[in-house]
C-alpha atoms as a PDB file:
ATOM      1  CA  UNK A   1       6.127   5.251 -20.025  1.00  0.00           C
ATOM      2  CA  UNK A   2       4.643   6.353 -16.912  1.00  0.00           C
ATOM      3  CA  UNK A   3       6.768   5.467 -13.457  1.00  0.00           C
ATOM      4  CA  UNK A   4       4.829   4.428 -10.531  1.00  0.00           C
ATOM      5  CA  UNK A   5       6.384   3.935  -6.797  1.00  0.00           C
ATOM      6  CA  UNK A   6       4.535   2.275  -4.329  1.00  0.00           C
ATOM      7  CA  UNK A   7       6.181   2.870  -0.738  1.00  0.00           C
ATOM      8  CA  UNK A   8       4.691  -0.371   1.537  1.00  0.00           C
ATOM      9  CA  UNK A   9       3.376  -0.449   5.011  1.00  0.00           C
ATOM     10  CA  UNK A  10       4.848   2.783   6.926  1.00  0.00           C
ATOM     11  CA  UNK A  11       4.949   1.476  10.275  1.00  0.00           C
ATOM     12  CA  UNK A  12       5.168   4.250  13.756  1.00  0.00           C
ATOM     13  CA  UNK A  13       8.009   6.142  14.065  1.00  0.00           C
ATOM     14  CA  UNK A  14      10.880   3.833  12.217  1.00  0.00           C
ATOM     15  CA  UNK A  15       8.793   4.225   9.173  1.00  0.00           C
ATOM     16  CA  UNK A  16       8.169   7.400   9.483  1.00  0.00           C
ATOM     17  CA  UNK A  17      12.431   8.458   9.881  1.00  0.00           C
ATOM     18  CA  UNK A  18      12.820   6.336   7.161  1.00  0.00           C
ATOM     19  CA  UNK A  19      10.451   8.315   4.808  1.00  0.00           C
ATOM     20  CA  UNK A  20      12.531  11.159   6.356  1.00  0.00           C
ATOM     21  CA  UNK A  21      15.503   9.797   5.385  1.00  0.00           C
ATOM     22  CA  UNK A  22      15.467   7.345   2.394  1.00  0.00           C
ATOM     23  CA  UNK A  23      12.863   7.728   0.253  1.00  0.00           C
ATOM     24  CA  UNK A  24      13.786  11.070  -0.700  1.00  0.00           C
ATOM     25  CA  UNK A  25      16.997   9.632  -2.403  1.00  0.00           C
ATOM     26  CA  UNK A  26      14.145   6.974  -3.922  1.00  0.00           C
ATOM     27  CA  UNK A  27      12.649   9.473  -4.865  1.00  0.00           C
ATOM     28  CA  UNK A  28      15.722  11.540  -6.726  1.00  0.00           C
ATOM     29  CA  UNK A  29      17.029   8.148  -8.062  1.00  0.00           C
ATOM     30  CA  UNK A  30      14.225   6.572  -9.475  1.00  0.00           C
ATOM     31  CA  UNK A  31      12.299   9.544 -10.483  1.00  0.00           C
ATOM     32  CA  UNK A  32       8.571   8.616 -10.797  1.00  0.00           C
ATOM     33  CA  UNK A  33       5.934   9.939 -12.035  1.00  0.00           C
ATOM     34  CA  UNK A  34       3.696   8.952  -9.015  1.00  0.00           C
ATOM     35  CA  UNK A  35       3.851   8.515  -5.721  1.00  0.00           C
ATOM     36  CA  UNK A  36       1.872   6.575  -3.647  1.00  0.00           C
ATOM     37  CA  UNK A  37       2.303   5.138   0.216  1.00  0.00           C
ATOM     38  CA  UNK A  38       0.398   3.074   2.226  1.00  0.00           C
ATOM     39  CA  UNK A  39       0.539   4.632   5.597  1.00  0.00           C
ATOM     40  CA  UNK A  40      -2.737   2.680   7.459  1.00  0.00           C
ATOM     41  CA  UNK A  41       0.221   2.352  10.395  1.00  0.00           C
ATOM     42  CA  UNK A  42       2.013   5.307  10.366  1.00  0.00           C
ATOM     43  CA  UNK A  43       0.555   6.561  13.941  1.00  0.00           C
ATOM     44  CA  UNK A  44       1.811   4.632  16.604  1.00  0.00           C
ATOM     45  CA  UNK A  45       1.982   1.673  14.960  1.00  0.00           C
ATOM     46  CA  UNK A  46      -1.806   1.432  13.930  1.00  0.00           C
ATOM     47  CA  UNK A  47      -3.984   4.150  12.323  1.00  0.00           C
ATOM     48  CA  UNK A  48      -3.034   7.837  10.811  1.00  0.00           C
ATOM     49  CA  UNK A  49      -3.430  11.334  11.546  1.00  0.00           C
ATOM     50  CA  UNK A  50      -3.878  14.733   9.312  1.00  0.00           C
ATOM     51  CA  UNK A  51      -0.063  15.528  10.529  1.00  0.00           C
ATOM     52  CA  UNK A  52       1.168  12.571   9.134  1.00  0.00           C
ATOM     53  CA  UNK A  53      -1.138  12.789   5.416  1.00  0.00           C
ATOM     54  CA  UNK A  54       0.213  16.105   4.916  1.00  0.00           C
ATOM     55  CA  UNK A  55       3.999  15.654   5.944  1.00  0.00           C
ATOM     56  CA  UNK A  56       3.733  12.687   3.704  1.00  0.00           C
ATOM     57  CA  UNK A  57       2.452  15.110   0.903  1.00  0.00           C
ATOM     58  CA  UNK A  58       5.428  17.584   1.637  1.00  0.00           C
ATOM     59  CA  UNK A  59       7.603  14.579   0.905  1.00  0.00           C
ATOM     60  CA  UNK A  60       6.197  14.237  -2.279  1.00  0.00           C
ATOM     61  CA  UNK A  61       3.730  11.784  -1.803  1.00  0.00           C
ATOM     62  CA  UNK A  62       0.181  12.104  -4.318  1.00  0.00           C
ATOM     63  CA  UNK A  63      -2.058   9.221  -2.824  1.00  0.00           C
ATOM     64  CA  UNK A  64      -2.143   7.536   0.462  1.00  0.00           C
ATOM     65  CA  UNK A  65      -3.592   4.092   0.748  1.00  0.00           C
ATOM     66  CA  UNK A  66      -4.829   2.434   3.819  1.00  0.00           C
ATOM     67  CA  UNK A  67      -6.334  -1.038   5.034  1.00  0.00           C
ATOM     68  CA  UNK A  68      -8.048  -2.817   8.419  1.00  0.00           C
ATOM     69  CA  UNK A  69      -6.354   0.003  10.346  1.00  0.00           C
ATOM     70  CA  UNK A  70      -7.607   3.047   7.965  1.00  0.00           C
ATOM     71  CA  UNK A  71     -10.159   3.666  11.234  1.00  0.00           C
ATOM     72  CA  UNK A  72      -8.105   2.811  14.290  1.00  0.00           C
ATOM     73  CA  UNK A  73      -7.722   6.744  15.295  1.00  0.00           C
ATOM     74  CA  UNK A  74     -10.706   8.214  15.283  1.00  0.00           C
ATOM     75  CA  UNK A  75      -9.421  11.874  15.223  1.00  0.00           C
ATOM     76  CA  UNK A  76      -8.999  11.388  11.751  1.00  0.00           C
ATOM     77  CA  UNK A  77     -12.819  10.920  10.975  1.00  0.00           C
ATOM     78  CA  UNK A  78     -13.465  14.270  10.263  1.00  0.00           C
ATOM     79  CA  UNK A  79     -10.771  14.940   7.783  1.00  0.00           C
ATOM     80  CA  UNK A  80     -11.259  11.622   5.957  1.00  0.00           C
ATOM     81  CA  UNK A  81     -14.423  13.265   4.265  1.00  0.00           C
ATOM     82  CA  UNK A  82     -12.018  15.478   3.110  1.00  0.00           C
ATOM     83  CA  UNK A  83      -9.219  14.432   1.544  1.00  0.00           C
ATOM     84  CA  UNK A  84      -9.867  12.937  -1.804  1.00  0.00           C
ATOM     85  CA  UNK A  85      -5.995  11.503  -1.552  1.00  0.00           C
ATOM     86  CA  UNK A  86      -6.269   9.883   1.416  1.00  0.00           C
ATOM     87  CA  UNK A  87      -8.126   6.428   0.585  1.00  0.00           C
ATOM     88  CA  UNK A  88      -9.161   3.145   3.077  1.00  0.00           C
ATOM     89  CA  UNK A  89     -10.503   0.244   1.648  1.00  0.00           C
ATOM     90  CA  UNK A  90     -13.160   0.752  -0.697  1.00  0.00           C
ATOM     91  CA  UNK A  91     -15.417  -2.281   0.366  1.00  0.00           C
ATOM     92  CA  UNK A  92     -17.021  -1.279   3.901  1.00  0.00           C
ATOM     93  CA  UNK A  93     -19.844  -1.068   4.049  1.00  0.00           C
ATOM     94  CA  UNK A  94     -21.381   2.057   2.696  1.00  0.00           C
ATOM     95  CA  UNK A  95     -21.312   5.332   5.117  1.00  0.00           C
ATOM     96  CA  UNK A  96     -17.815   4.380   6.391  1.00  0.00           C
ATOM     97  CA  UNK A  97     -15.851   7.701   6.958  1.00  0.00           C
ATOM     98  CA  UNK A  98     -13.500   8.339   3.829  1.00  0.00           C
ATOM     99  CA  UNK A  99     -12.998   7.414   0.411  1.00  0.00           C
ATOM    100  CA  UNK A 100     -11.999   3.632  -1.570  1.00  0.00           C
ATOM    101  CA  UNK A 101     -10.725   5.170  -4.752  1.00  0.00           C
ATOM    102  CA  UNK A 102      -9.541   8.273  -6.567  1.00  0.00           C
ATOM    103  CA  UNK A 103      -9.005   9.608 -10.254  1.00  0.00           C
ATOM    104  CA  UNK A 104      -5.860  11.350 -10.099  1.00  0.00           C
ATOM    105  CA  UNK A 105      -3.768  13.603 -12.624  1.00  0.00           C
ATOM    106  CA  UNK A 106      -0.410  12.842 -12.793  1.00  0.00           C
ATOM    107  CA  UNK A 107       1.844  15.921 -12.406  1.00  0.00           C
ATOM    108  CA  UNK A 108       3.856  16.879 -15.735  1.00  0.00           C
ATOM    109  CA  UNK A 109       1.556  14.991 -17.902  1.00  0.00           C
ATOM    110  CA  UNK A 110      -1.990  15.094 -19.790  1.00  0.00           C
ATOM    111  CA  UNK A 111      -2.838  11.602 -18.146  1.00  0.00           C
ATOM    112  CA  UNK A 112      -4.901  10.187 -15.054  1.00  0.00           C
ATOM    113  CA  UNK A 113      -4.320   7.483 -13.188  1.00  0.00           C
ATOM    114  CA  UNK A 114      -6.997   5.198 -10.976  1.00  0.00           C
ATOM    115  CA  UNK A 115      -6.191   4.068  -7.730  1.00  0.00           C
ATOM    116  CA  UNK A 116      -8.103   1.782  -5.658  1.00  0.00           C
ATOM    117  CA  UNK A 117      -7.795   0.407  -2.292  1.00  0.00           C
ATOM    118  CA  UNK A 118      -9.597  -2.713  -1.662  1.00  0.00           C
ATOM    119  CA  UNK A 119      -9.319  -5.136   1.660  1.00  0.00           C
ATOM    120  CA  UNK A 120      -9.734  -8.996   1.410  1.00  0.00           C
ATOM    121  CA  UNK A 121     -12.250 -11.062   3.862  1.00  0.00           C
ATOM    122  CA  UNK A 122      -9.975 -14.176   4.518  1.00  0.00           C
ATOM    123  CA  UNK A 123      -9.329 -13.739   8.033  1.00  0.00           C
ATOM    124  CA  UNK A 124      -9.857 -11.013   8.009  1.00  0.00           C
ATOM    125  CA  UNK A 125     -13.301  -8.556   9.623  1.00  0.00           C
ATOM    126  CA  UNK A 126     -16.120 -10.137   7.061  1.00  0.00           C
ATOM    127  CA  UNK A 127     -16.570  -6.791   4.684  1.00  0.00           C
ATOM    128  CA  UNK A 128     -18.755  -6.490   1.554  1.00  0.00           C
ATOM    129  CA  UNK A 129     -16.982  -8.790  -1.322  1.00  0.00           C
ATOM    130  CA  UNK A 130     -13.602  -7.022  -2.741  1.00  0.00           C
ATOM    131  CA  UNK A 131     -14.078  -9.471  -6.044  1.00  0.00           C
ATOM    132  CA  UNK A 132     -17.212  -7.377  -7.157  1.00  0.00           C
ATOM    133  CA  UNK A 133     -15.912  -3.936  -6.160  1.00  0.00           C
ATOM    134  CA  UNK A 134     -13.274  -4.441  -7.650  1.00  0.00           C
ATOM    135  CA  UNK A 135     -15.540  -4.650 -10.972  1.00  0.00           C
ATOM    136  CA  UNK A 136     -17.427  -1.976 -10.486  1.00  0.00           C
ATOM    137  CA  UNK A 137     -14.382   0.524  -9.422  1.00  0.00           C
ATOM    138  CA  UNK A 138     -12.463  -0.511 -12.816  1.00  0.00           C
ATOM    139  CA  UNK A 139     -15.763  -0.019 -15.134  1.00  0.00           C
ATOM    140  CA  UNK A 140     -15.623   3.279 -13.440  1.00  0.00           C
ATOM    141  CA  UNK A 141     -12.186   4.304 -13.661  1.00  0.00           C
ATOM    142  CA  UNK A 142     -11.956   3.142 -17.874  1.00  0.00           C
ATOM    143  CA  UNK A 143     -14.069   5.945 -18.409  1.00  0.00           C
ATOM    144  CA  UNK A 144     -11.382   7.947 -17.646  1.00  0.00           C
ATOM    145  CA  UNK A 145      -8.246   6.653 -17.710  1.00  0.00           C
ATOM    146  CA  UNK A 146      -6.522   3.013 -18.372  1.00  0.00           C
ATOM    147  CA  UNK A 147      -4.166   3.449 -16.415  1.00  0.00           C
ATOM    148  CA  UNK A 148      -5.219   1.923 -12.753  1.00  0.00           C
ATOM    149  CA  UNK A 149      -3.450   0.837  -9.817  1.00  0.00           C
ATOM    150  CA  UNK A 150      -4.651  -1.441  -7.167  1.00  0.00           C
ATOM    151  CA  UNK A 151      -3.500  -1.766  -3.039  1.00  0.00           C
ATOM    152  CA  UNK A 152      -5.047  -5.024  -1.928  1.00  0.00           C
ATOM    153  CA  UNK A 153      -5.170  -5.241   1.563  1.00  0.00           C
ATOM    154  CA  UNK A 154      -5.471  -9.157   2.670  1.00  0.00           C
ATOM    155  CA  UNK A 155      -4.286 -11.485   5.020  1.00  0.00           C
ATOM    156  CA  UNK A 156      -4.157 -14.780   3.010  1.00  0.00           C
ATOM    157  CA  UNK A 157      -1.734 -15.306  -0.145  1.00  0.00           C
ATOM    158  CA  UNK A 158      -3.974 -17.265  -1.757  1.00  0.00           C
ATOM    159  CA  UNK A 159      -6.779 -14.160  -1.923  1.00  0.00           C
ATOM    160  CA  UNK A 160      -4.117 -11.833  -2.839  1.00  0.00           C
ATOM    161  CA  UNK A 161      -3.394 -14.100  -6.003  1.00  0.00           C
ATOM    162  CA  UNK A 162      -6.904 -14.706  -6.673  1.00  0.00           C
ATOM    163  CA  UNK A 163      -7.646 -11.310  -6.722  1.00  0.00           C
ATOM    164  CA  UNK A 164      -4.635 -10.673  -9.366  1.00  0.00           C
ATOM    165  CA  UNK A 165      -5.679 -13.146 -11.727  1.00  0.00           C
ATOM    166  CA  UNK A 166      -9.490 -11.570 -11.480  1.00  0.00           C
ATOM    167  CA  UNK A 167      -7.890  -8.741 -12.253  1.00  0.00           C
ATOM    168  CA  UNK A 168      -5.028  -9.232 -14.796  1.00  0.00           C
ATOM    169  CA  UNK A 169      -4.988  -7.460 -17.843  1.00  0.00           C
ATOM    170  CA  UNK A 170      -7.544  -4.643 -16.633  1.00  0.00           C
ATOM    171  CA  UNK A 171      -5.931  -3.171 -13.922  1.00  0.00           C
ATOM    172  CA  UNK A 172      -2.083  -1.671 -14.550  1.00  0.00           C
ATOM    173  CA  UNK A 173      -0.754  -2.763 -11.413  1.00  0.00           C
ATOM    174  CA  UNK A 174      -1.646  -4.878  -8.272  1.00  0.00           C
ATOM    175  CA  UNK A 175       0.355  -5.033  -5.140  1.00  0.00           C
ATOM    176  CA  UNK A 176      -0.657  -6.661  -1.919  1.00  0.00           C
ATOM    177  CA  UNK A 177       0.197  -5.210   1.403  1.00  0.00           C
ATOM    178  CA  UNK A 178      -1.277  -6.097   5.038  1.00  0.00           C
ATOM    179  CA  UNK A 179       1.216  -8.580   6.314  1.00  0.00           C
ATOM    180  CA  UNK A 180       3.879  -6.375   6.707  1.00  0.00           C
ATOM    181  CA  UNK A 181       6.530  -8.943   4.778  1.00  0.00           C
ATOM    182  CA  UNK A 182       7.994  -8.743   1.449  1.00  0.00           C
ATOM    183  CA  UNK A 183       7.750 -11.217  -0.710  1.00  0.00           C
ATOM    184  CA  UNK A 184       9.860 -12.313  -3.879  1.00  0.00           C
ATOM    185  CA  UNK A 185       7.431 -12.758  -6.549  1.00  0.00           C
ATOM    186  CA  UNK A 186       7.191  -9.418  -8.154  1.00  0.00           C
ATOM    187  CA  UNK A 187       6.463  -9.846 -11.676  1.00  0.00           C
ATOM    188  CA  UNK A 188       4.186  -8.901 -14.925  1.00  0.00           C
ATOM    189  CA  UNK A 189       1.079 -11.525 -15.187  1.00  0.00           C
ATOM    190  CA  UNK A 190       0.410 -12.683 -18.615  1.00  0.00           C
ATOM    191  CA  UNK A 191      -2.445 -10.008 -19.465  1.00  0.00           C
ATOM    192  CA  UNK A 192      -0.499  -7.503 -18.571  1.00  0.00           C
ATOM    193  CA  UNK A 193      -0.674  -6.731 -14.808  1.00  0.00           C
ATOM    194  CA  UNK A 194       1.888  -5.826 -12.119  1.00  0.00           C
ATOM    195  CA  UNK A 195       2.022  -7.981  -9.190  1.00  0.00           C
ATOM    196  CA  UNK A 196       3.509  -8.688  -6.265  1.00  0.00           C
ATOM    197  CA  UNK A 197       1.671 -10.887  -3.281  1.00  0.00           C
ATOM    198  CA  UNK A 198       2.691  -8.581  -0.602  1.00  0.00           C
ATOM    199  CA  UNK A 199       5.409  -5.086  -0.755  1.00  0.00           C
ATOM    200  CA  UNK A 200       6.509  -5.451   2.656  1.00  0.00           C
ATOM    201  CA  UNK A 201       6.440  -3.072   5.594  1.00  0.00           C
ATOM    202  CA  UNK A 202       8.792   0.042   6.341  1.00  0.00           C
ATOM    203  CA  UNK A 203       9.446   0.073   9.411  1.00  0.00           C
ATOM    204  CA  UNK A 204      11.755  -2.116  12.081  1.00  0.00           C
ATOM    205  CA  UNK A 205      12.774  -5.833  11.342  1.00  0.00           C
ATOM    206  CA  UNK A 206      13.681  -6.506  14.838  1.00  0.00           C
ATOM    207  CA  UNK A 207      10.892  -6.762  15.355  1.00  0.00           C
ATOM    208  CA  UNK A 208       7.340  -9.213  14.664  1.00  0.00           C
ATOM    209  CA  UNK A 209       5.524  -7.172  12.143  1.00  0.00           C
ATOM    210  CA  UNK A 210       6.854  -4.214  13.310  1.00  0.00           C
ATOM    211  CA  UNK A 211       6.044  -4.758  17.159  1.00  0.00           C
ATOM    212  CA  UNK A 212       7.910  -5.474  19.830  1.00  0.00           C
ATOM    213  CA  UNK A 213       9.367  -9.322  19.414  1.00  0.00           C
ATOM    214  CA  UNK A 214       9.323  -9.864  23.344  1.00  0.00           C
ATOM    215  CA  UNK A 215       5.283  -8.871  23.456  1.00  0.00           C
ATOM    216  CA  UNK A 216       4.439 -10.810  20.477  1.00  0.00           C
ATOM    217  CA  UNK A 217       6.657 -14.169  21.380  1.00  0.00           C
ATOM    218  CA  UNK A 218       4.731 -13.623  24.949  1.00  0.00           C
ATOM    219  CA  UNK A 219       1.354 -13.841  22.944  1.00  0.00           C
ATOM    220  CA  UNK A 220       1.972 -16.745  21.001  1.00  0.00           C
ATOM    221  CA  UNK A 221       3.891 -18.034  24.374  1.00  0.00           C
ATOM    222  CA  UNK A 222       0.940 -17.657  27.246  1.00  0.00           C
ATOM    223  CA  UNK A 223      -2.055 -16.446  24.742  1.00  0.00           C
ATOM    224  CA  UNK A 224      -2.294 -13.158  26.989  1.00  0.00           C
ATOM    225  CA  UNK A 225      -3.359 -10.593  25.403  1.00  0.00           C
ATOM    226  CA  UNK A 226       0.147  -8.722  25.734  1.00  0.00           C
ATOM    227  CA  UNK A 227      -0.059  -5.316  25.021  1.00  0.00           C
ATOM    228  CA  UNK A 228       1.677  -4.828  21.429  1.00  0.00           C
ATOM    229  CA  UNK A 229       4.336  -1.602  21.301  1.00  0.00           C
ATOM    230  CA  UNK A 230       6.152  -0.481  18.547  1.00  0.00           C
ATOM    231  CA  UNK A 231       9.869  -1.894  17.992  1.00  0.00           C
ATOM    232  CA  UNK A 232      12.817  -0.211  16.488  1.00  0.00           C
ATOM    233  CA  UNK A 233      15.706  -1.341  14.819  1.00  0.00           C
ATOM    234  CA  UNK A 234      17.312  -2.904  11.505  1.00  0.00           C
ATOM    235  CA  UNK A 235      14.858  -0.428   9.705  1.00  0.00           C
ATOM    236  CA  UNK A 236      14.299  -0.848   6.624  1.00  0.00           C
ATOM    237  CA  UNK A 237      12.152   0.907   3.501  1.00  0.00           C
ATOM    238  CA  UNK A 238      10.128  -1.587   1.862  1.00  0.00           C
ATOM    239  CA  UNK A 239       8.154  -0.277  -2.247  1.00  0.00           C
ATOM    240  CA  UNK A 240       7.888  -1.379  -5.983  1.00  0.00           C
ATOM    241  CA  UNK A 241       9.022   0.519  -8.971  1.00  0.00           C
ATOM    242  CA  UNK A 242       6.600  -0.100 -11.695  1.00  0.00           C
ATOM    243  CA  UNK A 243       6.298   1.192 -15.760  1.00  0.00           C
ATOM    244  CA  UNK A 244       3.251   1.456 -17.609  1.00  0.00           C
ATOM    245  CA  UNK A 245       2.775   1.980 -21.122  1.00  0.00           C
ATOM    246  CA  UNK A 246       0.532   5.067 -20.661  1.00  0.00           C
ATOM    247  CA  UNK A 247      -1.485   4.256 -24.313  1.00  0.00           C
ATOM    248  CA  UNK A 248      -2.229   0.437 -23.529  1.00  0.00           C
ATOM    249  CA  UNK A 249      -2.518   0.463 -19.564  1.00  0.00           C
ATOM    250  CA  UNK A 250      -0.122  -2.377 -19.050  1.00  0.00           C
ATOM    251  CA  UNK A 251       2.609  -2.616 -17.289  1.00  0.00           C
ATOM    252  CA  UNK A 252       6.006  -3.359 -18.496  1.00  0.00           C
ATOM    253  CA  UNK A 253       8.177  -3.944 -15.960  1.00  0.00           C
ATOM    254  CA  UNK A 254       7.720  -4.602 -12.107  1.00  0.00           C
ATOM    255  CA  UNK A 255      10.636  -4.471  -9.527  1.00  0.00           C
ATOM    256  CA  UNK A 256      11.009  -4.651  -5.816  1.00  0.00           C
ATOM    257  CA  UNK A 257      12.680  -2.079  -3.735  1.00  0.00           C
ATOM    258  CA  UNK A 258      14.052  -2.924  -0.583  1.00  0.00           C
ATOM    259  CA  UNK A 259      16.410  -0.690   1.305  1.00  0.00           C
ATOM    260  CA  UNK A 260      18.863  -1.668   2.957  1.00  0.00           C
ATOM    261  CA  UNK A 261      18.741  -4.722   1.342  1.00  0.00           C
ATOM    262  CA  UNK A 262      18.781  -8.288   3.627  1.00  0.00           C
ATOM    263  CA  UNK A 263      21.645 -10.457   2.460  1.00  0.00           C
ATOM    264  CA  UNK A 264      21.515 -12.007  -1.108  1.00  0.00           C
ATOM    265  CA  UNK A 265      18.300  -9.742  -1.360  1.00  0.00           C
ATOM    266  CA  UNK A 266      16.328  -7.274  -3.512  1.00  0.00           C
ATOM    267  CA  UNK A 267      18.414  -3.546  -3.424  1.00  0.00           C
ATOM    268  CA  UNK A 268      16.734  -0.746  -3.900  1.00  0.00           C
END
C-alpha cells in the first residue's frame, strides 16, 4: 500500500506556523509515502513565492498544488518554468507560466505517482474545459504509472462531484479544494476512487475563509469593495490520509484529517 497525505489550502501566515508546527507530528504519525500541499495562498493570503515552495520542501513536502490564485504574485513567474513540483491548474490556456501536472517517483519505492491539478469553470474565470483535460492528462499519466492523484480546484459542489464520477475508477484519488471549508464526505467511490468534495483550508477559523470576518461581513454588509486582510486565530490544519493499492491504482481507504479537531468532529 502506498500512503498519500494531502495538506489543504495553506492560508498566509496561520497556515504557514501551522505547517511549522503540526504537520511535522502528521507527518511522524501517519508516515506517508507522499506528500503533497496545496499552498495557492500561502503568501499573504493569496499567491506563493520561491521562499515558501522550498521551505515547504524542507518540511518534507514532494508536490505543491495550486488553483485561481497559482498567478496572483507575479515574482513567482520566473521560477514557475522551473520547478517541475510546483503545479497550477493544468487547464489555462496554453503559454500560462508553470506546469498542470507531474510524474513523480515516490521516495523508498520503485513506483510513480501522477498528480494533476485541474480548476473548475462554475463561477469561476471561464478556462479551457477541466472535463477533457482531465482525459487527456490520465491517458498520459497510465503510460507510466496507475497510480494518479487529482487537486480539483472549483467553486461549486456540484462540479467537484461531477468531476469525481468522470473520473472514478481511473484516477487513485480526487480531492477538491478552493473553498477553503472541509467537508464530511470523504469516502471511496464505487470504481475505486478517493474523494472528498472539498479538504478544507489551514489556516484561521476566526475568520471568513481565512480573512478578516469584520472586512468580509462589511462586503456582504455595504457591497464595498473592503479591502480583504488576513485573520488569525482558532488555527487549524486541514488534509486527507489516503491508501492505494500500488498494483491496481485504487484506493482503499480515504480519511479526513483535521487538527485540532471542531467539536464532535474529524481528529487528525
Amino acid at each position: 500500500m502506498i500512503k498519500i497525505l494531502f495538506i489543504g489550502d495553506v492560508v498566509g501566515e496561520p497556515g504557514l506556523a501551522l505547517m511549522d508546527t503540526i504537520f511535522p507530528s502528521l507527518i511522524q504519525k501517519h508516515k506517508p509515502d507522499f506528500v503533497i500541499v496545496n499552498g495557492e495562498n500561502s503568501h499573504e493570503g493569496m499567491g506563493i513565492n520561491e521562499q515558501i515552495v522550498k521551505k515547504f520542501y524542507r518540511l518534507g513536502v514532494h508536490v505543491i498544488t495550486g488553483g485561481n490564485h497559482s498567478f496572483a504574485k507575479w515574482k513567482v513567474f520566473p521560477y514557475m518554468k522551473t520547478d517541475r513540483s510546483l503545479l497550477r491548474p493544468y487547464n489555462y490556456p496554453e503559454g500560462a507560466h508553470g506546469y498542470g501536472y507531474g510524474v513523480f517517483a515516490i521516495p523508498n519505492t520503485s513506483l510513480k505517482i501522477g498528480v494533476m491539478n485541474l480548476q473548475g469553470r462554475t463561477f469561476m474565470l471561464p478556462i479551457d474545459d477541466p472535463f477533457r483535460a482531465a482525459d487527456k492528462l490520465i491517458e498520459e499519466i497510465k503510460q507510466e504509472t496507475n497510480l494518479i492523484f487529482l487537486d480539483f480546484h472549483a467553486e461549486a459542489t456540484a462540479e467537484k462531484m461531477a468531476m469525481a464520477w468522470h473520473v472514478d475508477g481511473r484516477v487513485s484519488v480526487m480531492v477538491g479544494t478552493h473553498t477553503h471549508i472541509p467537508t464530511g464526505d470523504a469516502r471511496i467511490l464505487p470504481k475505486g476512487t478517493g474523494y472528498i468534495t472539498d479538504v478544507g483550508m489551514t489556516g484561521s477559523f476566526d475568520s471568513v475563509i481565512g480573512m478578516d470576518k469584520k472586512a468580509a461581513m462589511k462586503r456582504f454588509l455595504m457591497a464595498l469593495p473592503e479591502k480583504y486582510t488576513g485573520a488569525d486565530g482558532d488555527n487549524r490544519i486541514c488534509g486527507i490520509i489516503a491508501q492505494v493499492d500500488e498494483n491496481t491504482g485504487k484506493c482503499t481507504h480515504m480519511e479526513q484529517l483535521l487538527f485540532p479537531s471542531f467539536p464532535n468532529g474529524t481528529k487528525a
